[in-house]
PDB file of N, CA and C in Angstrom:
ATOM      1  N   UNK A   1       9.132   5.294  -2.382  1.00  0.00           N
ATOM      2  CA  UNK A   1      10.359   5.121  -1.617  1.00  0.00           C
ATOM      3  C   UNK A   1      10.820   3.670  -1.735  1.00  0.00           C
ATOM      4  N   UNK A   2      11.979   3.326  -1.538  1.00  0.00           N
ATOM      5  CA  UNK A   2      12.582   1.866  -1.412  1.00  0.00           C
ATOM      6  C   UNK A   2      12.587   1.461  -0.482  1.00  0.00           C
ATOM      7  N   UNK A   3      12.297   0.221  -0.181  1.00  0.00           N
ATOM      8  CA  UNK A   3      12.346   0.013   1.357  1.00  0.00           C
ATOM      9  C   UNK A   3      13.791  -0.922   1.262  1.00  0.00           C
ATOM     10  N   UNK A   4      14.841  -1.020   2.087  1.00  0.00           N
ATOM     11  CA  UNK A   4      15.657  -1.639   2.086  1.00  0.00           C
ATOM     12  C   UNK A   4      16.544  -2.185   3.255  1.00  0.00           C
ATOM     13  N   UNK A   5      17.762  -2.834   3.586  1.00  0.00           N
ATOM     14  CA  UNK A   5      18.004  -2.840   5.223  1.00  0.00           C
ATOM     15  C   UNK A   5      19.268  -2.249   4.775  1.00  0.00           C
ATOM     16  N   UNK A   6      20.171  -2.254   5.752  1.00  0.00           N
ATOM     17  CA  UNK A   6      21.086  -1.229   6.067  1.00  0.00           C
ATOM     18  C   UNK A   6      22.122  -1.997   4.860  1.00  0.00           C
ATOM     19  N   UNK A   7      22.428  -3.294   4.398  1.00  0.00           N
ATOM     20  CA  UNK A   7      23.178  -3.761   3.441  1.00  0.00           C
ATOM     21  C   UNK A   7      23.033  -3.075   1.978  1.00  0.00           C
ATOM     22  N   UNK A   8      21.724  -3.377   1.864  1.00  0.00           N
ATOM     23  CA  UNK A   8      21.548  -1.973   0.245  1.00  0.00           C
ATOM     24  C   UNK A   8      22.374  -0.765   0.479  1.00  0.00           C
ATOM     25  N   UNK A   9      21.646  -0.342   2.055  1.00  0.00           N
ATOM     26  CA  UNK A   9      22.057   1.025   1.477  1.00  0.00           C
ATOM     27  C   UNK A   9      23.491   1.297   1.355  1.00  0.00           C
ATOM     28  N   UNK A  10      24.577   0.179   1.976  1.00  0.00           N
ATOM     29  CA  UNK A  10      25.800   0.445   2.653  1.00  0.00           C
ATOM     30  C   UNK A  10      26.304  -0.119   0.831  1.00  0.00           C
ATOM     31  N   UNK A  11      25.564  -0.546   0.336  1.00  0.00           N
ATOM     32  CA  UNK A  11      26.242  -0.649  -1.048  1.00  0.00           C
ATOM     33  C   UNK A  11      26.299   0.503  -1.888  1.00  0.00           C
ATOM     34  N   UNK A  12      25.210   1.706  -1.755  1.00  0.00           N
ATOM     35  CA  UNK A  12      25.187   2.142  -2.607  1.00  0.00           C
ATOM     36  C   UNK A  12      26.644   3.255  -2.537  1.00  0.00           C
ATOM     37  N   UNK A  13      27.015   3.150  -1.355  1.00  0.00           N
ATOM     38  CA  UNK A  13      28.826   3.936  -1.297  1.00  0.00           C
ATOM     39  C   UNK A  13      29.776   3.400  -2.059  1.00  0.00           C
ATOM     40  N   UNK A  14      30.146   1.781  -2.231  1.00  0.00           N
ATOM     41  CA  UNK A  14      30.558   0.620  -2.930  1.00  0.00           C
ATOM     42  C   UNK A  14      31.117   1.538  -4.004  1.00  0.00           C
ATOM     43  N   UNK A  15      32.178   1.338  -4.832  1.00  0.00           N
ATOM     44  CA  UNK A  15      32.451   2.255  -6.241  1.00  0.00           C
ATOM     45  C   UNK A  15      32.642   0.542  -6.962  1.00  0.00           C
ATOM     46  N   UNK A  16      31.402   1.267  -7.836  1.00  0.00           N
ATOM     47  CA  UNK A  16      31.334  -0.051  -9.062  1.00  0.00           C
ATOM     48  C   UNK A  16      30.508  -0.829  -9.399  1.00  0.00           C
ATOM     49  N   UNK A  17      29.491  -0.319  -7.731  1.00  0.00           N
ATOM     50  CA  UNK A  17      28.264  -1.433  -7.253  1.00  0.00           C
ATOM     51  C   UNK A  17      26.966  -0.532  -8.073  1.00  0.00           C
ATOM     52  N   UNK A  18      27.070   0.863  -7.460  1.00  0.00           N
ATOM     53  CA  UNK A  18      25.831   1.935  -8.147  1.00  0.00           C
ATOM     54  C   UNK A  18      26.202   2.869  -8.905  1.00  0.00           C
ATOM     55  N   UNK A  19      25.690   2.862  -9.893  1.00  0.00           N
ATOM     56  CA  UNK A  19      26.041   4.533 -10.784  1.00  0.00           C
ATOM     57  C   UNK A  19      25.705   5.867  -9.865  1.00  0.00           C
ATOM     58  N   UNK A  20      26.670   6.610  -9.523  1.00  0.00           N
ATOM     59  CA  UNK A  20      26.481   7.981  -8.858  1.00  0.00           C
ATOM     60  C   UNK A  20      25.502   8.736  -9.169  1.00  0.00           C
ATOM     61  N   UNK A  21      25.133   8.582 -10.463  1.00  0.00           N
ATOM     62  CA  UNK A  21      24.002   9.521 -10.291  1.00  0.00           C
ATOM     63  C   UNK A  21      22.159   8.794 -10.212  1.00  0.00           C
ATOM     64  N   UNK A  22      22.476   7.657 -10.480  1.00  0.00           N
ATOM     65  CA  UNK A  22      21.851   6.679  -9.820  1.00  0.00           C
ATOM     66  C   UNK A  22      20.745   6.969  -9.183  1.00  0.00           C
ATOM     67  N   UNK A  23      21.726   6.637  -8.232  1.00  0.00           N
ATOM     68  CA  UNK A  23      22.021   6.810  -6.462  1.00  0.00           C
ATOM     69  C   UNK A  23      21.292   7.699  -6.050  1.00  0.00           C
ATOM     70  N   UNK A  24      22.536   9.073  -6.785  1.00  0.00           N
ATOM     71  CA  UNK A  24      21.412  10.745  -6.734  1.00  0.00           C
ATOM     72  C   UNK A  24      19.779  10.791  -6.894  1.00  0.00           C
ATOM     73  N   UNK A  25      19.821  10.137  -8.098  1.00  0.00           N
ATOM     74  CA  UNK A  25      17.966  10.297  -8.298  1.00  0.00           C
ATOM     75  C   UNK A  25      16.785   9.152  -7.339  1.00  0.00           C
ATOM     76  N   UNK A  26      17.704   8.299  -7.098  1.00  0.00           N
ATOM     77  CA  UNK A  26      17.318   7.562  -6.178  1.00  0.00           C
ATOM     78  C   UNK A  26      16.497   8.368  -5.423  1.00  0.00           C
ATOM     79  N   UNK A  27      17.332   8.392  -4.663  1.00  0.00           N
ATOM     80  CA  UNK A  27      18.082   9.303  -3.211  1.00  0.00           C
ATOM     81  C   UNK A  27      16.859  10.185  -3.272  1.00  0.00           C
ATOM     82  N   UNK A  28      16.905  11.500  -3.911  1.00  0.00           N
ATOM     83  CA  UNK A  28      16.571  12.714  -4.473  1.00  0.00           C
ATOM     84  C   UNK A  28      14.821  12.736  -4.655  1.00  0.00           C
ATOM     85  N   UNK A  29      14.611  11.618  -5.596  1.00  0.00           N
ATOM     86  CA  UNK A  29      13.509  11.983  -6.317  1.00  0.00           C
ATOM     87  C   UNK A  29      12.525  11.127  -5.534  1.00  0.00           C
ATOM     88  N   UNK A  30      13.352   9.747  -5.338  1.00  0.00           N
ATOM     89  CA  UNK A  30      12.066   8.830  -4.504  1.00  0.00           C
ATOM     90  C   UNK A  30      12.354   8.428  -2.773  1.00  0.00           C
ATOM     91  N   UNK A  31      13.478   8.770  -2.480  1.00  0.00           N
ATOM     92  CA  UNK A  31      13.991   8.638  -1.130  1.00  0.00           C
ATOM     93  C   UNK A  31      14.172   6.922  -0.824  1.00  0.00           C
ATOM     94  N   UNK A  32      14.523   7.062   0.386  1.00  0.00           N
ATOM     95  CA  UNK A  32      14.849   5.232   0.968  1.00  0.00           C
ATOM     96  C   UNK A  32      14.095   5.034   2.311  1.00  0.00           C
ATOM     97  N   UNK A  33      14.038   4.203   2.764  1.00  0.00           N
ATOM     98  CA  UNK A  33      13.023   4.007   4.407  1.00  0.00           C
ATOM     99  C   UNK A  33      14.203   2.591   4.607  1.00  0.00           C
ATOM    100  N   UNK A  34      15.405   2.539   5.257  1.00  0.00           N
ATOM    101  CA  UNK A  34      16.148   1.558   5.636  1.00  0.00           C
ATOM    102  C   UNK A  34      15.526   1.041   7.221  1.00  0.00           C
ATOM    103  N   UNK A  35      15.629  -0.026   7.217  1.00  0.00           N
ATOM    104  CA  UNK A  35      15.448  -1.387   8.390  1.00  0.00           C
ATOM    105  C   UNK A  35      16.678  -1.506   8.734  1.00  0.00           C
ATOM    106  N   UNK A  36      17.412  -1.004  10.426  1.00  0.00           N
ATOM    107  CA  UNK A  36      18.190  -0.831  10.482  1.00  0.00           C
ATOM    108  C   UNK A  36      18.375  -1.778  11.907  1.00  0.00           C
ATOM    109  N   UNK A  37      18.374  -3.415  11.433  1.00  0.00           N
ATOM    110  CA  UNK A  37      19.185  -4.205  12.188  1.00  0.00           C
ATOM    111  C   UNK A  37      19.866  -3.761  13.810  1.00  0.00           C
ATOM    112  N   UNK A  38      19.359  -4.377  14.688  1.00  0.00           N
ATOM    113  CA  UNK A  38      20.181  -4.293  15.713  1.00  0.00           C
ATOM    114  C   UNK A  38      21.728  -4.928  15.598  1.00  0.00           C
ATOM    115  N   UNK A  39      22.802  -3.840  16.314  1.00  0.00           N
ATOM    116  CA  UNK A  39      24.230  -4.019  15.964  1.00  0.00           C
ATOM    117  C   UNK A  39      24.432  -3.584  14.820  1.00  0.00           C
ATOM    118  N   UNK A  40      23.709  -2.607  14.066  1.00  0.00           N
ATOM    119  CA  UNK A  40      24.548  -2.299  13.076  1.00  0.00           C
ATOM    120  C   UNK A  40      23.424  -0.554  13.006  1.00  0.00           C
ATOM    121  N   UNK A  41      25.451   0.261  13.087  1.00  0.00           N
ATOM    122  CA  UNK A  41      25.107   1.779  12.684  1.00  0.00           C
ATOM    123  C   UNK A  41      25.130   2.015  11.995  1.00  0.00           C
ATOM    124  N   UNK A  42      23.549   2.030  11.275  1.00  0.00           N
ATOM    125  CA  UNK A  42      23.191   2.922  10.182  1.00  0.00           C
ATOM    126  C   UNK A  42      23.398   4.456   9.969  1.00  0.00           C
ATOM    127  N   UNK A  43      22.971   4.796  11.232  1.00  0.00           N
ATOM    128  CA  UNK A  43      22.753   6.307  11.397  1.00  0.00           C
ATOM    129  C   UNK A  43      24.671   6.833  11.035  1.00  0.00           C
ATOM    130  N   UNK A  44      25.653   6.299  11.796  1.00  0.00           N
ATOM    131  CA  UNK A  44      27.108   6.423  11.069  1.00  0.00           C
ATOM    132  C   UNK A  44      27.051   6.064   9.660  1.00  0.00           C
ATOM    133  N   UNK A  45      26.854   5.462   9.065  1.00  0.00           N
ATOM    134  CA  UNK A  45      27.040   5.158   7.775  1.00  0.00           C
ATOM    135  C   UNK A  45      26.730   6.106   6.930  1.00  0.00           C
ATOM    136  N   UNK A  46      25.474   6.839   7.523  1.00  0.00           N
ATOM    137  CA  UNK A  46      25.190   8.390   6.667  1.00  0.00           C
ATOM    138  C   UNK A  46      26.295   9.347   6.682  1.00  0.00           C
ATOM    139  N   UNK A  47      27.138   9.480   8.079  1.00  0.00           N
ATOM    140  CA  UNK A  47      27.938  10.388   8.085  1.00  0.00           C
ATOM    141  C   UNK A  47      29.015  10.174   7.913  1.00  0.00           C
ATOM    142  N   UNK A  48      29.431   8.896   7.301  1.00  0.00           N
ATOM    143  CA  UNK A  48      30.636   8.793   6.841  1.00  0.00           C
ATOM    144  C   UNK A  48      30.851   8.592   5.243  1.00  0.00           C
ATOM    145  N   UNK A  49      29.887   8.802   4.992  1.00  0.00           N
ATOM    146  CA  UNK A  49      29.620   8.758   3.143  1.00  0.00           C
ATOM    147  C   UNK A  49      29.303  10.179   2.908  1.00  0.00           C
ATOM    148  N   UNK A  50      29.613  10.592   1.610  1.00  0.00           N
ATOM    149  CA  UNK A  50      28.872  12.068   1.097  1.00  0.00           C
ATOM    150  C   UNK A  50      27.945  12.037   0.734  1.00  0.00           C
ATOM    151  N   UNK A  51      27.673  10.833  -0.754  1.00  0.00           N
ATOM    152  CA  UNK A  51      26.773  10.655  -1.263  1.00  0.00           C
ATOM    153  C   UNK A  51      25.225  10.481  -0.141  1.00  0.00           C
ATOM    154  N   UNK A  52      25.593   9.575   0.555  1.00  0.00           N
ATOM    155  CA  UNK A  52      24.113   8.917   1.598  1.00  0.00           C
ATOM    156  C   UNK A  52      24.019  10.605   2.988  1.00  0.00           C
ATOM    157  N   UNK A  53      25.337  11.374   2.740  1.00  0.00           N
ATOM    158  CA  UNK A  53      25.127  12.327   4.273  1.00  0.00           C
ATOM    159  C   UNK A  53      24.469  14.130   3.662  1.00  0.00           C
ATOM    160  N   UNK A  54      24.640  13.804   2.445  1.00  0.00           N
ATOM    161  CA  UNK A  54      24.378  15.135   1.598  1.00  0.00           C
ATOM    162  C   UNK A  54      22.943  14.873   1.162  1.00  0.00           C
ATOM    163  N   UNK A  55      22.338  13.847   1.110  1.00  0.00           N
ATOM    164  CA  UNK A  55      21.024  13.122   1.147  1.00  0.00           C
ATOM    165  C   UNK A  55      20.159  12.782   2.080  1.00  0.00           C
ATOM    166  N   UNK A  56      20.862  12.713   3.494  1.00  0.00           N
ATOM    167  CA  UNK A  56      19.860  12.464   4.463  1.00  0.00           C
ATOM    168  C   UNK A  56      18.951  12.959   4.854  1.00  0.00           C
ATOM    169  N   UNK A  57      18.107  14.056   4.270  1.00  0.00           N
ATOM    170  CA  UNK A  57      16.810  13.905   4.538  1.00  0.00           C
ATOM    171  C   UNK A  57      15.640  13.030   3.597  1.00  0.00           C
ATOM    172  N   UNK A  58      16.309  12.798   2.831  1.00  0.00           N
ATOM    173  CA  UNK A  58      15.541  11.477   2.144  1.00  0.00           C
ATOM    174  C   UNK A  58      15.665   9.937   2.253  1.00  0.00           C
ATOM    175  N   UNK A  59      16.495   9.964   3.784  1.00  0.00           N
ATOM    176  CA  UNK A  59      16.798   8.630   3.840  1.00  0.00           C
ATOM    177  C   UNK A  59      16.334   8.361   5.474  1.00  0.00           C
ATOM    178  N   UNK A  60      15.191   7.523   6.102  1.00  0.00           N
ATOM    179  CA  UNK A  60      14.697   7.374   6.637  1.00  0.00           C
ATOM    180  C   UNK A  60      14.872   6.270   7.732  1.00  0.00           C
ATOM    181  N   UNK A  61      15.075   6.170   8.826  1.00  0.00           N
ATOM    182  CA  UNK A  61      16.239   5.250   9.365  1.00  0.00           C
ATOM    183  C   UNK A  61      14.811   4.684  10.298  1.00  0.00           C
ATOM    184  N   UNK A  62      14.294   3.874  10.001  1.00  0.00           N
ATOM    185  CA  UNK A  62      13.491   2.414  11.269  1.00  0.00           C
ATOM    186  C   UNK A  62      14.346   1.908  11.948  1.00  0.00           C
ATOM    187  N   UNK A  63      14.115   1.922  13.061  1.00  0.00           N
ATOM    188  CA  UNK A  63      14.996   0.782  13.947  1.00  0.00           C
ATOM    189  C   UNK A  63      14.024  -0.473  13.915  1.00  0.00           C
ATOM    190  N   UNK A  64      14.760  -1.806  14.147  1.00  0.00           N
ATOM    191  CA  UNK A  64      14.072  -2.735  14.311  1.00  0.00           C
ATOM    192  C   UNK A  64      13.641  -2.963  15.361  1.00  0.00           C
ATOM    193  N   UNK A  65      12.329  -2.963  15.668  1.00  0.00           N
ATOM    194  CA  UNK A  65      11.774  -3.330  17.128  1.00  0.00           C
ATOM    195  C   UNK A  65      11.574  -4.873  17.772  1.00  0.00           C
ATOM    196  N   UNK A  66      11.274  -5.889  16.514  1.00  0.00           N
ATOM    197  CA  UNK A  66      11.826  -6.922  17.149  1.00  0.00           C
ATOM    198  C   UNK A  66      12.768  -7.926  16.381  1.00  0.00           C
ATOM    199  N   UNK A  67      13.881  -8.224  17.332  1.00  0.00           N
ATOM    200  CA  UNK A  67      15.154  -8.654  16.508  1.00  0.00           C
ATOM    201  C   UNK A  67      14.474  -9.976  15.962  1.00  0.00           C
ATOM    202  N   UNK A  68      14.924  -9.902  14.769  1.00  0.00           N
ATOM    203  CA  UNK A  68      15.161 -10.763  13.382  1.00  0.00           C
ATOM    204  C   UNK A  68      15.834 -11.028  12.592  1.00  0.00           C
ATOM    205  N   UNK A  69      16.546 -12.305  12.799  1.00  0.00           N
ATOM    206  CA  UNK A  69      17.576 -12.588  11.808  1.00  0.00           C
ATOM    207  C   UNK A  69      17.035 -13.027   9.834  1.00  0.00           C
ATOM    208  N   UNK A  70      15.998 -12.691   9.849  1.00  0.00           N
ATOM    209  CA  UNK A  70      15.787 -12.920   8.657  1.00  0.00           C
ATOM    210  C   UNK A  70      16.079 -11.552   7.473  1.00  0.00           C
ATOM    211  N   UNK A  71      16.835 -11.823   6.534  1.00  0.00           N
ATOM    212  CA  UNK A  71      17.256 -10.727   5.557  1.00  0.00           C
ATOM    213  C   UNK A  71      16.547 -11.025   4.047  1.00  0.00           C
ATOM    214  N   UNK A  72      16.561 -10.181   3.221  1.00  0.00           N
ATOM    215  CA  UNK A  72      16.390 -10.224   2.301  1.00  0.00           C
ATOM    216  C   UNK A  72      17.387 -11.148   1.342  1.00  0.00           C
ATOM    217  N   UNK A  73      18.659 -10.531   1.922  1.00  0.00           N
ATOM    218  CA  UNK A  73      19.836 -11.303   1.036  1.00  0.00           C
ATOM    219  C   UNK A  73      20.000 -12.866   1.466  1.00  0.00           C
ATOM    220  N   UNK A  74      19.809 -13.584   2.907  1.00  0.00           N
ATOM    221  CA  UNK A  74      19.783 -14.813   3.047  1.00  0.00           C
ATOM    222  C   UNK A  74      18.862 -15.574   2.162  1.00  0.00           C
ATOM    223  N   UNK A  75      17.448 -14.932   2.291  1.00  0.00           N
ATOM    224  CA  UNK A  75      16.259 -15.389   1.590  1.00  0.00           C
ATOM    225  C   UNK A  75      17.040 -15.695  -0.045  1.00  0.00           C
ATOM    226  N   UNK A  76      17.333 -14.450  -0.691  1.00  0.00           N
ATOM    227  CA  UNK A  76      17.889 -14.789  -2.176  1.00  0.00           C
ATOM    228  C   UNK A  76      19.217 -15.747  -2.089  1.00  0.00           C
ATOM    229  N   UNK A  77      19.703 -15.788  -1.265  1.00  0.00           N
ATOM    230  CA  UNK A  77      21.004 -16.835  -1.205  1.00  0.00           C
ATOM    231  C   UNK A  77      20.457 -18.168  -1.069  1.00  0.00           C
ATOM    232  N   UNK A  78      19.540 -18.485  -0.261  1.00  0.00           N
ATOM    233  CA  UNK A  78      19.142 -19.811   0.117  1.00  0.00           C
ATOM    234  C   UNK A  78      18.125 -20.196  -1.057  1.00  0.00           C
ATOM    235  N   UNK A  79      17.803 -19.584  -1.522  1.00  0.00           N
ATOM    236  CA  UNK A  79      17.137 -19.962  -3.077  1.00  0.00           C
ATOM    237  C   UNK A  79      17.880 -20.060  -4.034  1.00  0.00           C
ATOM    238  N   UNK A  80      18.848 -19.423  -4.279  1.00  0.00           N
ATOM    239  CA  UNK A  80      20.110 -19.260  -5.403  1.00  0.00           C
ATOM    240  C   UNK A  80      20.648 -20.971  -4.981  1.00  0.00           C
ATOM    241  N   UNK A  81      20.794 -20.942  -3.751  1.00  0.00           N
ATOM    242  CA  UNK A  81      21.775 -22.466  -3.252  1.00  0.00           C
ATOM    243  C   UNK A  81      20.871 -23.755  -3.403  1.00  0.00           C
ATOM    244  N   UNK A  82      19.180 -23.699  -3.711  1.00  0.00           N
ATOM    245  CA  UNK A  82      18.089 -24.450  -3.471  1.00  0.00           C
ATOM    246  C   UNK A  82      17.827 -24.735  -2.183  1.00  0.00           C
ATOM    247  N   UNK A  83      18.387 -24.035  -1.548  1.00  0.00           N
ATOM    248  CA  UNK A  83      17.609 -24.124  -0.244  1.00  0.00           C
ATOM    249  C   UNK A  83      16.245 -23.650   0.288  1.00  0.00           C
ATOM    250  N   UNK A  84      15.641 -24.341   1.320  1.00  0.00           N
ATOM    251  CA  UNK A  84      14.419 -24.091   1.538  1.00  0.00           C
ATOM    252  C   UNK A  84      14.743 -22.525   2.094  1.00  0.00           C
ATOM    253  N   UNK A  85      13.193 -21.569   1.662  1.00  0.00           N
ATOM    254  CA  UNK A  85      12.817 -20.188   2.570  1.00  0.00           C
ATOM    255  C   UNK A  85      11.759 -20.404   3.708  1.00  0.00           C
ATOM    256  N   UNK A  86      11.157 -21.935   3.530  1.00  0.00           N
ATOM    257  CA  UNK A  86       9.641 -22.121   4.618  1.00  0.00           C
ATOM    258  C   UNK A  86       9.797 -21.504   5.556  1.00  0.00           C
ATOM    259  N   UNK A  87       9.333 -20.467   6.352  1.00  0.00           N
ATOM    260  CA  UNK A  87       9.747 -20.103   7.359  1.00  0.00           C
ATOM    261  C   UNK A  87      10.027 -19.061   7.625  1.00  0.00           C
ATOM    262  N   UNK A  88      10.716 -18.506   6.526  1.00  0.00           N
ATOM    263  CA  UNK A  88      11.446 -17.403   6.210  1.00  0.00           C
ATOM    264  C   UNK A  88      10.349 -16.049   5.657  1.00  0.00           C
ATOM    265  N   UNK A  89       9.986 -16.308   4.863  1.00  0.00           N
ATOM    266  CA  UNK A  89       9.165 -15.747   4.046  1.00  0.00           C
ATOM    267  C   UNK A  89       7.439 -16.399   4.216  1.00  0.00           C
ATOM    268  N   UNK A  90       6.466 -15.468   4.040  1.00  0.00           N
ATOM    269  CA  UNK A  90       4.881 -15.949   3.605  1.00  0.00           C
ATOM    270  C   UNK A  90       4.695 -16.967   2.638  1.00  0.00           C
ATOM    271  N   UNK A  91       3.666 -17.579   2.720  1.00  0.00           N
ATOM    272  CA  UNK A  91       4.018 -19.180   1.591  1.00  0.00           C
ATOM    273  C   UNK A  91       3.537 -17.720   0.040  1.00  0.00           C
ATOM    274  N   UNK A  92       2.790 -16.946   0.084  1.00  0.00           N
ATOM    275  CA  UNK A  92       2.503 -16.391  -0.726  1.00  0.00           C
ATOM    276  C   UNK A  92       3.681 -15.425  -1.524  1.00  0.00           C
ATOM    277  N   UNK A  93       4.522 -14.979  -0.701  1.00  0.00           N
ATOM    278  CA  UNK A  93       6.364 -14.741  -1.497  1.00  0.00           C
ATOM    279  C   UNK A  93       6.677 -15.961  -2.010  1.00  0.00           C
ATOM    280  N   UNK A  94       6.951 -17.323  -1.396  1.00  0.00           N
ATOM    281  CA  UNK A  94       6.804 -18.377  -1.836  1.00  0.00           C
ATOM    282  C   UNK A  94       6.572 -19.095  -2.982  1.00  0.00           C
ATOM    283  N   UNK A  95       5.348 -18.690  -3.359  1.00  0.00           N
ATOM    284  CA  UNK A  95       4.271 -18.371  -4.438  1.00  0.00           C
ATOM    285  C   UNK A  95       5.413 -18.024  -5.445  1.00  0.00           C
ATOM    286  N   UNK A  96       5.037 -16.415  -5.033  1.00  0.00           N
ATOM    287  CA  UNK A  96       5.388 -15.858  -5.893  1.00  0.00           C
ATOM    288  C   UNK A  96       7.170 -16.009  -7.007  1.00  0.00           C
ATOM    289  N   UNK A  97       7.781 -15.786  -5.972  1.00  0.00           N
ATOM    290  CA  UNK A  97       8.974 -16.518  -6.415  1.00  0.00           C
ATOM    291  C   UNK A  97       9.395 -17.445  -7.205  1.00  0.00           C
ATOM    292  N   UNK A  98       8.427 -18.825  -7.251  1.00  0.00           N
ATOM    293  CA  UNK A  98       8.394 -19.658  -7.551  1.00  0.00           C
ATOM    294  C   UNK A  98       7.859 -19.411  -9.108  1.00  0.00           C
ATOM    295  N   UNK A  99       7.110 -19.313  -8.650  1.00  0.00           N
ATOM    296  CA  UNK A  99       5.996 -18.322 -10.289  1.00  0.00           C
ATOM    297  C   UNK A  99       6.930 -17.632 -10.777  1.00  0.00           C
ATOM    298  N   UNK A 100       7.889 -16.992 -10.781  1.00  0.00           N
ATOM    299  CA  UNK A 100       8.697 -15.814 -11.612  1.00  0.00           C
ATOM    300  C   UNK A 100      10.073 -16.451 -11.891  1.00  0.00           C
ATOM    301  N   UNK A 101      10.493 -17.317 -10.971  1.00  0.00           N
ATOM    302  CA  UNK A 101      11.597 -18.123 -11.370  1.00  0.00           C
ATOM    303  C   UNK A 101      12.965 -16.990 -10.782  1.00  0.00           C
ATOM    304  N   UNK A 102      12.463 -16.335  -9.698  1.00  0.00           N
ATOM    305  CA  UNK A 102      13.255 -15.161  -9.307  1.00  0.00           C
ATOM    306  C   UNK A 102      14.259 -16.297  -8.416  1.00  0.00           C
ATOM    307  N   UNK A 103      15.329 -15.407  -8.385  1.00  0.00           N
ATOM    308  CA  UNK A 103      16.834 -15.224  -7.518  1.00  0.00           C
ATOM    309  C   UNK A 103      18.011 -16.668  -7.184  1.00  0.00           C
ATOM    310  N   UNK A 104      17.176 -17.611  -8.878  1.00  0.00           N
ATOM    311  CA  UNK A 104      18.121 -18.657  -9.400  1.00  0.00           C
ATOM    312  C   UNK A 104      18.217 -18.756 -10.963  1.00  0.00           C
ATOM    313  N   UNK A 105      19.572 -19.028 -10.894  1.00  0.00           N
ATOM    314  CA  UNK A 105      20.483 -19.526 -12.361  1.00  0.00           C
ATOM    315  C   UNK A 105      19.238 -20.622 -12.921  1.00  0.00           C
ATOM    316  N   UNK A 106      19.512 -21.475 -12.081  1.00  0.00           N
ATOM    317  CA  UNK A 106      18.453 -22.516 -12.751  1.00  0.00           C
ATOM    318  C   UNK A 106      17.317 -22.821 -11.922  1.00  0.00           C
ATOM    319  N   UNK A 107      15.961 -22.661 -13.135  1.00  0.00           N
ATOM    320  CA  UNK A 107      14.979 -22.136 -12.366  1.00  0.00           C
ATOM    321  C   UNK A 107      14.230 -23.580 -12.278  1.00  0.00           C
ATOM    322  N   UNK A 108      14.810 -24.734 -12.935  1.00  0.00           N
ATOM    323  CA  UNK A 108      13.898 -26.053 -13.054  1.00  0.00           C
ATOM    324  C   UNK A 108      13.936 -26.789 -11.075  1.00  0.00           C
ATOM    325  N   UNK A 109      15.844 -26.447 -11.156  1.00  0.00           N
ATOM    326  CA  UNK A 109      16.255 -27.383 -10.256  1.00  0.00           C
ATOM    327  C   UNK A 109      15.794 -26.712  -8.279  1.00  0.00           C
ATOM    328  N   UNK A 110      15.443 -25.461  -8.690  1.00  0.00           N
ATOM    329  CA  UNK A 110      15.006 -24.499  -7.632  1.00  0.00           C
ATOM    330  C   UNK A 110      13.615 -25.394  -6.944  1.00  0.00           C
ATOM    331  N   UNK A 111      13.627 -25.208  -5.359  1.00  0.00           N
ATOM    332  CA  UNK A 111      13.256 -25.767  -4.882  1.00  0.00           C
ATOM    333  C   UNK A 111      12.592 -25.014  -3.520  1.00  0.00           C
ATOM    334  N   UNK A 112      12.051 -23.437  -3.514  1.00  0.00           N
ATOM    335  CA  UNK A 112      11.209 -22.879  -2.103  1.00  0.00           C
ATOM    336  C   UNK A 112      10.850 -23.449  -1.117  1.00  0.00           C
TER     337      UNK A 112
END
């Protein structure tokens, strides 16, 4: 399954962002487990899409039990910008990141 927060999944409706059938096998074959942010309806978002409402039993809705402003997408933004994640992330994502040269253009001037 993918684990993702409610921004993935609200992309995969997007026309242009995911290939439809994609999506389908996504969806279908391996399912999703979304982290679903306080203030934001996930559970609507299924029923206002076809693709994500003709799928929902493979799409698995967590609520967040304790609020956290930390995202996946800030984390890759604040690295893309060289900004620090300390804090954000385990020093061992950290690590890792660093090691792979993940979620910057330039991987010299990058700075975790």
């Amino acid at each position: 399954m993918l684990l993702c927060g409610a921004d993935l999944l609200e992309s995969m409706t997007k026309p242009g962002v995911w290939i439809p059938e994609q999506v389908r096998v996504l969806l279908q074959e391996h399912g999703v487990v979304c982290i679903c942010r306080t203030g934001q309806d996930t559970r609507q978002l299924l029923f206002e899409h076809d693709i994500l409402f003709s799928n929902r039993r493979h799409i698995m809705i967590v609520d967040e039990l304790i609020h956290n402003n930390v995202s996946s997408t800030k984390v890759r933004r604040n690295i893309a910008r060289g900004l620090s994640v300390k804090y954000l992330v385990a020093d061992t994502v950290i690590n890792y990141i660093k090691t792979h040269q993940l979620y910057t253009t330039n991987p010299v001037a990058h700075q975790p």
